[in-house]
N, C-alpha and C. Protein backbone atom coordinates (compact mmCIF):
# COMPACT_ATOMS: atom_id res chain seq x y z
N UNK A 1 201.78 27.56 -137.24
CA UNK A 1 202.93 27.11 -138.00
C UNK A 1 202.45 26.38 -139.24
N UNK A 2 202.91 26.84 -140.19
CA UNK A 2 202.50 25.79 -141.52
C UNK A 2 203.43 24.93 -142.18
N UNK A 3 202.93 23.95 -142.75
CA UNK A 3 203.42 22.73 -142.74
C UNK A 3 204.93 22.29 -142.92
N UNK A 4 205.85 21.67 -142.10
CA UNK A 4 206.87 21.88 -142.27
C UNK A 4 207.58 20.25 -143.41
N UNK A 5 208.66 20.51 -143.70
CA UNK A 5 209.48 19.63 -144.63
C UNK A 5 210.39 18.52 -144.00
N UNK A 6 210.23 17.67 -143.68
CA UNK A 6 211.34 16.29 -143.33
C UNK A 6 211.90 15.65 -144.73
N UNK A 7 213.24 15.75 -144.76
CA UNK A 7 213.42 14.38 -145.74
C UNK A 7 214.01 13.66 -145.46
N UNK A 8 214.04 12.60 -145.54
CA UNK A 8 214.65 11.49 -145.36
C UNK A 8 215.29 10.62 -146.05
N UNK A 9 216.65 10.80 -146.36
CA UNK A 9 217.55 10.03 -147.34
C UNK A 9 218.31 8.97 -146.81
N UNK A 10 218.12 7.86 -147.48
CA UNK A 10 218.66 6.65 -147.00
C UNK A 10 218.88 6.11 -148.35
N UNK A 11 219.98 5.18 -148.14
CA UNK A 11 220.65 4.31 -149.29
C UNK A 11 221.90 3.77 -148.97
N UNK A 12 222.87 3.12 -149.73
CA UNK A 12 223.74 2.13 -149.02
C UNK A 12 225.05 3.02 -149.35
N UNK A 13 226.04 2.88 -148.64
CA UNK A 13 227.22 3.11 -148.92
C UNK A 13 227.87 3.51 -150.05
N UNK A 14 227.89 4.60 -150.82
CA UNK A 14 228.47 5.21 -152.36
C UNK A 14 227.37 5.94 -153.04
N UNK A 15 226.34 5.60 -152.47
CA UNK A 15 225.07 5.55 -153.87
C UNK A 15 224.94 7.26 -153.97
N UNK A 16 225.31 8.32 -153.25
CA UNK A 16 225.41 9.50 -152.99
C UNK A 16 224.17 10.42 -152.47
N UNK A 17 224.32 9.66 -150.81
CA UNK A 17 223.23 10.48 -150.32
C UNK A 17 224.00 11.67 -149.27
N UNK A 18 225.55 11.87 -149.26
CA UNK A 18 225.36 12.86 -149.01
C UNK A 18 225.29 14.00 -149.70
N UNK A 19 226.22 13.78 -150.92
CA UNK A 19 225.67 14.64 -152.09
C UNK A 19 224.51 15.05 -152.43
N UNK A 20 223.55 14.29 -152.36
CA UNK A 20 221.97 14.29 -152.73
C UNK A 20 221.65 15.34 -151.69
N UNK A 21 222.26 15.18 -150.20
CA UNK A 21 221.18 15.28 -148.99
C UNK A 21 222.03 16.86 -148.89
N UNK A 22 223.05 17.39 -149.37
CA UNK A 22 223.77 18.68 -149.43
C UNK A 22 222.62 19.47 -150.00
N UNK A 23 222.61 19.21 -151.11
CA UNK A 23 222.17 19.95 -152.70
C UNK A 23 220.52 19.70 -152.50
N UNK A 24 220.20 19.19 -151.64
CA UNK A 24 218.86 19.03 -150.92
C UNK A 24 218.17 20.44 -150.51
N UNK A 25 219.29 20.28 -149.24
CA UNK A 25 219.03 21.28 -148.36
C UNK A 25 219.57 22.83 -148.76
N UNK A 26 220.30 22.96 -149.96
CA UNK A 26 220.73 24.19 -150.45
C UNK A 26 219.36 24.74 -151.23
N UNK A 27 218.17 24.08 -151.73
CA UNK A 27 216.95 24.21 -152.61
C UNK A 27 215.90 23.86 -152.04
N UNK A 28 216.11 23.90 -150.46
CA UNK A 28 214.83 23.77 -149.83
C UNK A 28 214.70 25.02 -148.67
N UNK A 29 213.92 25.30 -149.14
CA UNK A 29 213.97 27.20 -147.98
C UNK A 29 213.80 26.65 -146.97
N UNK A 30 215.02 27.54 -146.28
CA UNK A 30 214.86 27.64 -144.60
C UNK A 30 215.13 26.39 -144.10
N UNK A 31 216.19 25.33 -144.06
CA UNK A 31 216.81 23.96 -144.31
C UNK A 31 217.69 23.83 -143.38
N UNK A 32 217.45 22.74 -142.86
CA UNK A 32 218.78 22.33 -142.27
C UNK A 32 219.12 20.81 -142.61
N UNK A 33 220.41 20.63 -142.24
CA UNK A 33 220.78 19.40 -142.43
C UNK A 33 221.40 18.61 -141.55
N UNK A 34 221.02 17.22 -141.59
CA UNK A 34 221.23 16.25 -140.33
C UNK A 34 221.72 15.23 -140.79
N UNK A 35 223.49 14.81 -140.83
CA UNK A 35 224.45 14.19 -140.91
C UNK A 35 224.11 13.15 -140.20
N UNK A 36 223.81 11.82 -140.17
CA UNK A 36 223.71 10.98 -139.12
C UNK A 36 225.05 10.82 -138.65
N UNK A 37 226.17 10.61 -139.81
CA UNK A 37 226.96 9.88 -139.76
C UNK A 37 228.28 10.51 -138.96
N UNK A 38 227.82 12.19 -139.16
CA UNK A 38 228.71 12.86 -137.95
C UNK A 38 227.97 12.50 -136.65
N UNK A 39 226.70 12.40 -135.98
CA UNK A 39 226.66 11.68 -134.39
C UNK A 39 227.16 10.85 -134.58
N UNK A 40 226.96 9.54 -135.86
CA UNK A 40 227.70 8.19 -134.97
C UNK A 40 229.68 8.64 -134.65
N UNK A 41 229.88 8.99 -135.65
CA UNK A 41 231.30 9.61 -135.46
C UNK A 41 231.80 9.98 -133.60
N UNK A 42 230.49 10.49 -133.31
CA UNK A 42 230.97 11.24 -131.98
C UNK A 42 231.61 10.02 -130.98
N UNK A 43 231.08 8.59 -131.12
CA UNK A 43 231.88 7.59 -130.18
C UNK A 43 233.21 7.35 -130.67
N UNK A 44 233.59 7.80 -131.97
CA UNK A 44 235.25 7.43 -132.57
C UNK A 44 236.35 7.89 -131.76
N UNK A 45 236.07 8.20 -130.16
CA UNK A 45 236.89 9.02 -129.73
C UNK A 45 236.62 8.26 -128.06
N UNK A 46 236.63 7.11 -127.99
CA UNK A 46 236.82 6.55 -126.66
C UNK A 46 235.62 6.05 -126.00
N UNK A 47 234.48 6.47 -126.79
CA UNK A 47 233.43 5.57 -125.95
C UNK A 47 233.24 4.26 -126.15
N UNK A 48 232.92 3.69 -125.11
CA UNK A 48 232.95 2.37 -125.19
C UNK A 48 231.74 1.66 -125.55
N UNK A 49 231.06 1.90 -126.29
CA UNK A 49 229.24 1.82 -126.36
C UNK A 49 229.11 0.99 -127.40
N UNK A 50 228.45 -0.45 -127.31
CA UNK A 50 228.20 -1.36 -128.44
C UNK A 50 227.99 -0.66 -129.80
N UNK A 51 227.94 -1.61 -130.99
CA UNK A 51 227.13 -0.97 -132.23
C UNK A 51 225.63 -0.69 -132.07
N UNK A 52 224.99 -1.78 -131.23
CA UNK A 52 223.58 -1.57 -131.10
C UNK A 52 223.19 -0.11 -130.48
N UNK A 53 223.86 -0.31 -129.08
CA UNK A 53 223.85 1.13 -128.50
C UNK A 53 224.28 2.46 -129.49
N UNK A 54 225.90 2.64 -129.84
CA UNK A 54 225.32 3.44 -130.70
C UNK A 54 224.56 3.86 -131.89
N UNK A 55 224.27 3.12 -132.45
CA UNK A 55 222.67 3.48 -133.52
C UNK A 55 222.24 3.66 -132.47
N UNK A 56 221.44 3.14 -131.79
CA UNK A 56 220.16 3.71 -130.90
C UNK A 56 220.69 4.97 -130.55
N UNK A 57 221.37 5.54 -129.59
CA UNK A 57 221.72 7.24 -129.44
C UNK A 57 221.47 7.46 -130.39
N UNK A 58 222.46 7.52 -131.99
CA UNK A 58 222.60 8.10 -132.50
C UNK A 58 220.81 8.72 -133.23
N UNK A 59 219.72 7.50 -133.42
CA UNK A 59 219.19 7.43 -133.77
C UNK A 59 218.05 8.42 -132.98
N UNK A 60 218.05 8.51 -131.40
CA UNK A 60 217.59 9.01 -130.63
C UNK A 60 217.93 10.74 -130.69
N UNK A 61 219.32 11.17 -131.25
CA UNK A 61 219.56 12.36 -131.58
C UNK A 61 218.70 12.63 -132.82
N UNK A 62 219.12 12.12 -133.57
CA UNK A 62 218.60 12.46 -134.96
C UNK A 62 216.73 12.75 -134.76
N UNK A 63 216.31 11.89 -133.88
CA UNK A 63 214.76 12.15 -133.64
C UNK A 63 214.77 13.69 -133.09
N UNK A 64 215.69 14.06 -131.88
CA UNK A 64 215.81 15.00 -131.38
C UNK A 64 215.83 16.37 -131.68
N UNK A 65 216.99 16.61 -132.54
CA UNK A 65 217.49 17.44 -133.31
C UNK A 65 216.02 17.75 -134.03
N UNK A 66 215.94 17.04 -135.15
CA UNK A 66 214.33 16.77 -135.75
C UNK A 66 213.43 17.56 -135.78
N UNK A 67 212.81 17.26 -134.35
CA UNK A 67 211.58 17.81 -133.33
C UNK A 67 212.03 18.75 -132.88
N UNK A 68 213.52 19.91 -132.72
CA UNK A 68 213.94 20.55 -132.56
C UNK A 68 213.45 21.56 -133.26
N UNK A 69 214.02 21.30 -134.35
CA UNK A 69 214.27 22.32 -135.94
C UNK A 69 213.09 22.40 -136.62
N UNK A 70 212.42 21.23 -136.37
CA UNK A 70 210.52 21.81 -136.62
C UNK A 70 210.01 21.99 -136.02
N UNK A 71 209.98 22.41 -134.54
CA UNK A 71 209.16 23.47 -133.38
C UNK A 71 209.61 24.71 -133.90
N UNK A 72 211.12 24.80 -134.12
CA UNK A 72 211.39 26.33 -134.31
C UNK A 72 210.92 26.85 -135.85
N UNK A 73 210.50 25.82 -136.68
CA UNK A 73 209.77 26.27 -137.95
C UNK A 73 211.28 26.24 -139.01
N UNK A 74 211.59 25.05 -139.24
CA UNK A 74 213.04 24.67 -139.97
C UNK A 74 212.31 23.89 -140.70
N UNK A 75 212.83 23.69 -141.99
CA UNK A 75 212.50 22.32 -142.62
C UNK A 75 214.12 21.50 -142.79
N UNK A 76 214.02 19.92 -142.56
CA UNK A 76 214.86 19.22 -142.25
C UNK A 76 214.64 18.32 -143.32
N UNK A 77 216.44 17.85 -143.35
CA UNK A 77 217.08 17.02 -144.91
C UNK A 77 217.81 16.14 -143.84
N UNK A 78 217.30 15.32 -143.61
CA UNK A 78 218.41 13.57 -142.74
C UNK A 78 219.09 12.89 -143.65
N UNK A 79 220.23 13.04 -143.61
CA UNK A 79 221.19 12.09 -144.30
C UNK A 79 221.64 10.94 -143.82
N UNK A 80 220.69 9.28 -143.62
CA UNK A 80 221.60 8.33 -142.71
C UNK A 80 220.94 7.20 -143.79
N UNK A 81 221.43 5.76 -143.18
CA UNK A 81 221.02 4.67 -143.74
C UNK A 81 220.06 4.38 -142.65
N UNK A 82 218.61 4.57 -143.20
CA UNK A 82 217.49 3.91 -142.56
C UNK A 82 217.29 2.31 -142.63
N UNK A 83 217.69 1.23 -141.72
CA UNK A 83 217.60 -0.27 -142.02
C UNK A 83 216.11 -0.43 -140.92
N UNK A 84 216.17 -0.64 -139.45
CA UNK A 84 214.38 -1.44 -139.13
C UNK A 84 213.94 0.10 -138.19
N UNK A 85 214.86 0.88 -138.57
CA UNK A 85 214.06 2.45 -137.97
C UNK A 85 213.02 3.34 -137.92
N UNK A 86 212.65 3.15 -139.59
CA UNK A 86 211.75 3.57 -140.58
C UNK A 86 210.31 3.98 -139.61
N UNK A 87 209.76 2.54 -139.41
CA UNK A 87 208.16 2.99 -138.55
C UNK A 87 208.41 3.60 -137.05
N UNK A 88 209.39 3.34 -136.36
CA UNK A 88 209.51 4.12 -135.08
C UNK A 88 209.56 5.23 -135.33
N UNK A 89 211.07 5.48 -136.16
CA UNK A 89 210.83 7.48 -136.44
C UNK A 89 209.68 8.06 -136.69
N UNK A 90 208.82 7.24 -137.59
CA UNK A 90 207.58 8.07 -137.73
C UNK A 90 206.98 8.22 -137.11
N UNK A 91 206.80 7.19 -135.67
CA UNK A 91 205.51 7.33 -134.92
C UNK A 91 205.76 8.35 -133.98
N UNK A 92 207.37 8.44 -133.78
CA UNK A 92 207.65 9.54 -132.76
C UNK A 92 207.64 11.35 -133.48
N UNK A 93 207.25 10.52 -134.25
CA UNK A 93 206.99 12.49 -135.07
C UNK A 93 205.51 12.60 -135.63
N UNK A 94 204.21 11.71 -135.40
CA UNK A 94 203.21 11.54 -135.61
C UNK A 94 202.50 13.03 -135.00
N UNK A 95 202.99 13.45 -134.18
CA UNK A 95 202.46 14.43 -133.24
C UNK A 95 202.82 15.53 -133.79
N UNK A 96 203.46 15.62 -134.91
CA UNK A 96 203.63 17.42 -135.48
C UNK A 96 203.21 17.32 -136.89
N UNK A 97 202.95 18.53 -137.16
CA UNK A 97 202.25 19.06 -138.53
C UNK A 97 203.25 19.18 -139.38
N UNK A 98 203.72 17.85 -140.13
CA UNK A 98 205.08 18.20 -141.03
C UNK A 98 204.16 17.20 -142.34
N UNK A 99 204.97 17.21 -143.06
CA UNK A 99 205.35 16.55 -144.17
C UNK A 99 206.64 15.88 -144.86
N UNK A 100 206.38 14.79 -144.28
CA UNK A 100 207.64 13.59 -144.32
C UNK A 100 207.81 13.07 -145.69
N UNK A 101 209.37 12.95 -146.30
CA UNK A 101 209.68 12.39 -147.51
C UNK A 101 211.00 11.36 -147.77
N UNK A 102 210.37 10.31 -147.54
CA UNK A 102 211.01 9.03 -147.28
C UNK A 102 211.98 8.62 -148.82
N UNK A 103 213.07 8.66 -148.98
CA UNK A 103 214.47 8.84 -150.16
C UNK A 103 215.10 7.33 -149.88
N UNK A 104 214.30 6.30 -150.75
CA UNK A 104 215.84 5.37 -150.67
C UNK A 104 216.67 5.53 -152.32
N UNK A 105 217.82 6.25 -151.80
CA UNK A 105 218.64 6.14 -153.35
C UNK A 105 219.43 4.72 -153.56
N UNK A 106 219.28 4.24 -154.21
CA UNK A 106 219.65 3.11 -155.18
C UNK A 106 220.16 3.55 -156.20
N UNK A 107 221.67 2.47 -156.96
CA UNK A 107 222.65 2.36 -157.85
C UNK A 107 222.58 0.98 -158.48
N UNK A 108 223.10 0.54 -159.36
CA UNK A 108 223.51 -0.17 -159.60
C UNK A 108 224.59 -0.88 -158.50
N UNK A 109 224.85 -2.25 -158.82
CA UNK A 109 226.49 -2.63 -157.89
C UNK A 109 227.75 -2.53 -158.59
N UNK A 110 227.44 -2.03 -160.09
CA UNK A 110 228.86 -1.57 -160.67
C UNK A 110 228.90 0.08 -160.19
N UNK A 111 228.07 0.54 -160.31
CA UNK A 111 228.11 1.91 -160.17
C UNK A 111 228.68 1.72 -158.63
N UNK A 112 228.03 1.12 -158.07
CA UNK A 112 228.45 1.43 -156.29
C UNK A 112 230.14 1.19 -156.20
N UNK A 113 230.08 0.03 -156.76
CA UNK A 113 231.48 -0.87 -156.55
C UNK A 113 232.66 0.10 -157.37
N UNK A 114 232.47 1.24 -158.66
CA UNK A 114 233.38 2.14 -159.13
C UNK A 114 233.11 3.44 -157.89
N UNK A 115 232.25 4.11 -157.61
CA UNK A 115 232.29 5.15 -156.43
C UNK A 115 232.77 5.00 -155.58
N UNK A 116 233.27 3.90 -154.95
CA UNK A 116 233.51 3.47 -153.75
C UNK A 116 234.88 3.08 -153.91
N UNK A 117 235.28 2.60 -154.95
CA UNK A 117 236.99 2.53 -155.17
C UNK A 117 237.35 3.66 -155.87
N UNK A 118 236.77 4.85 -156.22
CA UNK A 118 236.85 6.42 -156.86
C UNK A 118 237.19 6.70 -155.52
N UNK A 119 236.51 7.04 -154.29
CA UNK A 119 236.86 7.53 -153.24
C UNK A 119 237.49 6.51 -152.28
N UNK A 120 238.30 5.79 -152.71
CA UNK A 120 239.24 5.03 -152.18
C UNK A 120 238.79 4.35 -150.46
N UNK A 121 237.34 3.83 -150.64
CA UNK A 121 236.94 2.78 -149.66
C UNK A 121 236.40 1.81 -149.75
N UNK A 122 237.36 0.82 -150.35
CA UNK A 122 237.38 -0.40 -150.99
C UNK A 122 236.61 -1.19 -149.57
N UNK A 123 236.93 -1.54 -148.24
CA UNK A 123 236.54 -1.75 -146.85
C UNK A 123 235.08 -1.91 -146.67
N UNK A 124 234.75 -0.82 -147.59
CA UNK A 124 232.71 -0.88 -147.53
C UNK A 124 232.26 -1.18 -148.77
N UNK A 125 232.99 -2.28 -149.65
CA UNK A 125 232.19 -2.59 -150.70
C UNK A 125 230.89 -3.94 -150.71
N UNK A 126 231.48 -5.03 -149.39
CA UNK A 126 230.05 -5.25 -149.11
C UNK A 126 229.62 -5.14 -148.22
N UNK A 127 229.91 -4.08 -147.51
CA UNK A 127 228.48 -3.70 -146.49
C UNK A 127 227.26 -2.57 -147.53
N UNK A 128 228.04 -2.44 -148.23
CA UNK A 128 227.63 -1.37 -149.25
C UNK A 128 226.30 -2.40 -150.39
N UNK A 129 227.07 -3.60 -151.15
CA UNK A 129 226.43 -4.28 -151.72
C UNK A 129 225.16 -4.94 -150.68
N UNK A 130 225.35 -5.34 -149.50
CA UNK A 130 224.45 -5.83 -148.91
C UNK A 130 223.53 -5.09 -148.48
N UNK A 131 223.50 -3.77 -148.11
CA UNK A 131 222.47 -2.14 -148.13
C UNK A 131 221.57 -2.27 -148.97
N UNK A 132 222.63 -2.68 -150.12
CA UNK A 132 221.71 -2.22 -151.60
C UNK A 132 221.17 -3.29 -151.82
N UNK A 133 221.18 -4.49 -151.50
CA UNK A 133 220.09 -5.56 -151.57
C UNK A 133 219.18 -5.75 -150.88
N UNK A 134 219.57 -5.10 -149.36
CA UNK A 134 218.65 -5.53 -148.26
C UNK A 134 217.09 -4.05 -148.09
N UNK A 135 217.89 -2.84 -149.03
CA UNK A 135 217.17 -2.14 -148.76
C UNK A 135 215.84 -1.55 -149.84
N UNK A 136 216.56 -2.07 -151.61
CA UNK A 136 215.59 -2.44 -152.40
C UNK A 136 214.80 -3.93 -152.34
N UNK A 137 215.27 -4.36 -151.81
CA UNK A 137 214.30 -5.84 -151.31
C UNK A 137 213.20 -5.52 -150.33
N UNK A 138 213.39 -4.70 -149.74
CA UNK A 138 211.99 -4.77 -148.71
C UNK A 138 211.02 -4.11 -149.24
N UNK A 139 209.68 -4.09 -148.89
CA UNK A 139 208.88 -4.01 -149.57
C UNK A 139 208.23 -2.95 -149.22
N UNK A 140 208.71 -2.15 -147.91
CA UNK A 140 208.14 -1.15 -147.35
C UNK A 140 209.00 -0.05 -147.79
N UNK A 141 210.13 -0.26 -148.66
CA UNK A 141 210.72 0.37 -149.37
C UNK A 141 210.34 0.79 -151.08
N UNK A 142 210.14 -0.09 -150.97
CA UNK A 142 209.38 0.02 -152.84
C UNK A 142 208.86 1.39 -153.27
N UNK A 143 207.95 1.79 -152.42
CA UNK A 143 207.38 3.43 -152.96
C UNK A 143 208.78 3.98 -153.69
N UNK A 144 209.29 3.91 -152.74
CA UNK A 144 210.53 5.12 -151.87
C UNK A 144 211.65 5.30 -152.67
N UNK A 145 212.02 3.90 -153.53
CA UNK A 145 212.66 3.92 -154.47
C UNK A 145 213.43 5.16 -155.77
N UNK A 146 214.87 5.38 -155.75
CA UNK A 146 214.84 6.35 -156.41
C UNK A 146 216.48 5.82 -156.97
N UNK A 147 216.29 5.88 -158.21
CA UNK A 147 217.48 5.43 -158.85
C UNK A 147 218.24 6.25 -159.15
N UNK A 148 219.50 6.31 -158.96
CA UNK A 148 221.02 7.69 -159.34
C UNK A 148 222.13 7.12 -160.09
N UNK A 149 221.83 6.08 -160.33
CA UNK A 149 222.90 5.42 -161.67
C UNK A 149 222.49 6.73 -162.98
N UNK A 150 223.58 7.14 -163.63
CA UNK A 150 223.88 7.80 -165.06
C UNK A 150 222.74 8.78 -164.36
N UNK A 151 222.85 9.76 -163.43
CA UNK A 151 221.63 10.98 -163.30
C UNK A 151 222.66 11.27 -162.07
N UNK A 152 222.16 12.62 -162.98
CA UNK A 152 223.26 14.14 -162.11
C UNK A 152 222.16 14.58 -160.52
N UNK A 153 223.63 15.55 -159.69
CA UNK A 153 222.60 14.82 -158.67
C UNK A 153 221.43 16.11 -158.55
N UNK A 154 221.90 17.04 -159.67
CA UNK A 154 220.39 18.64 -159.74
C UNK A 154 219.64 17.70 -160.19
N UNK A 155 219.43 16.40 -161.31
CA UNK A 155 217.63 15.85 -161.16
C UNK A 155 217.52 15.35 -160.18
N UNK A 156 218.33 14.49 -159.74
CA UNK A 156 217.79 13.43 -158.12
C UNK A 156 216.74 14.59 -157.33
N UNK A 157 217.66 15.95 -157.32
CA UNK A 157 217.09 16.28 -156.26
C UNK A 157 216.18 17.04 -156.75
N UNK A 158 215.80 17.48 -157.95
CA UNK A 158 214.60 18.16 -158.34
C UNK A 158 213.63 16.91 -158.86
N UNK A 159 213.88 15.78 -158.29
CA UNK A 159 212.47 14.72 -158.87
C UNK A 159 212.00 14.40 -157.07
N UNK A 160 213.10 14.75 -155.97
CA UNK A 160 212.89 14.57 -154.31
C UNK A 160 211.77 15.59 -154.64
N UNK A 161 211.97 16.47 -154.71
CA UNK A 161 211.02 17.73 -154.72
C UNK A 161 209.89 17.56 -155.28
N UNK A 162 209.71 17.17 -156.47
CA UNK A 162 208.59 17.49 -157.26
C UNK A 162 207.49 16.04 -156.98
N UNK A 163 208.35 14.88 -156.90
CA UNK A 163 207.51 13.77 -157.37
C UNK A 163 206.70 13.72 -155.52
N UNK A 164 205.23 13.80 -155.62
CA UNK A 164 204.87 13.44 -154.42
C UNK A 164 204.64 11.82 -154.46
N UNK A 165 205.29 10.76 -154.55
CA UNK A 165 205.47 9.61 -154.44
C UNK A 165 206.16 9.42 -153.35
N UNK A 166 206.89 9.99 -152.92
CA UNK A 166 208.31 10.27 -151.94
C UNK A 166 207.12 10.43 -150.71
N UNK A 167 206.41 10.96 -150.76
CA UNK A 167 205.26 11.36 -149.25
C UNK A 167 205.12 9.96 -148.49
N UNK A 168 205.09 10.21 -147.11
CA UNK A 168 205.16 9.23 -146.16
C UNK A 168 203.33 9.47 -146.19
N UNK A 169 202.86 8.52 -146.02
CA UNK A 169 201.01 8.98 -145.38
C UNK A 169 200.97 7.86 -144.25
N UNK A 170 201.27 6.71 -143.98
CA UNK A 170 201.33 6.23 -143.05
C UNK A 170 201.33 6.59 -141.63
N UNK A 171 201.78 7.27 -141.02
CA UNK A 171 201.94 7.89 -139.66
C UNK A 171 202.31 9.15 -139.56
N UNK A 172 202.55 9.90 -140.89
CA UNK A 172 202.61 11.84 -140.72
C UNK A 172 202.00 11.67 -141.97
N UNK A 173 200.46 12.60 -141.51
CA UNK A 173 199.56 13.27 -142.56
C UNK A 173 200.60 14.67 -143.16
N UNK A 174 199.69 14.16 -144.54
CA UNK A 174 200.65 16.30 -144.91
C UNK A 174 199.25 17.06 -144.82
């Protein structure tokens, strides 16, 4: 099997990673795509399972699925907000021959704060602002960095592609 594709898009609430993480996977051969935010969805319907608990499932699928779609020779586009997940996912995928590409998209907080009352969810404007502080503030984020204020989302996703800055080397060799 030769080397397969992970990406990994994370960013806060508006900043447009599912847009990004669509138009991803439409320009990456042989692609699939992994919604986090449809598993967490799956408890909106009567389970009774903490927040902690569900991230963890949800988080435990998303590994799943994953390791799924790159045994069968898929390359995979994750669309979720990565917050203290980051080094576990990797270590549990240390064991396959991929090539991991770690996406935090970042906005501005005017830009966030107009997208987010554009699509009329005023409700997540600071869990949204606090994403976007907590997740360009860390420092294990810094590489990873990728700005989408005033940029359409065909460059975002043709600079995912091209720029190997985005490469995880930490715990998946390419």
């Amino acid at each position: 099997m030769s080397d397969r594709l992970i990406y990994l898009i994370s960013g806060p609430i508006g900043v447009g990673k599912s847009t990004t993480s669509k138009k991803l996977a439409q320009n990456v051969n042989n692609c699939v795509l992994i919604e986090g935010d449809t598993i967490l969805d799956m408890f909106g319907y009567g389970a009774g399972a903490s927040w902690e608990e569900r991230l963890s499932l949800t988080w435990e699928h998303i590994l799943a699925l994953t390791r799924g779609f790159i045994l069968k020779g898929f390359n995979v586009v994750i669309d979720f907000v990565v917050e203290e997940e980051f080094d576990w996912f990797c270590k549990q995928l240390s064991d396959l021959q991929v090539t991991m590409k770690y996406i935090v998209l970042k906005a501005t907080e005017e830009t966030l704060i107009e997208r987010i009352h554009t699509r009329g969810d005023e409700n997540s404007i600071d869990r949204s602002l606090y994403l976007l502080n907590k997740l360009q503030s860390s420092p294990k984020n810094q590489p990873f960095l990728c700005e989408t204020t005033h940029r359409q989302t065909a460059g975002i996703v043709h600079t995912i592609i091209k720029d190997p800055g985005f490469i995880v080397t930490t715990y998946i060799q390419s």
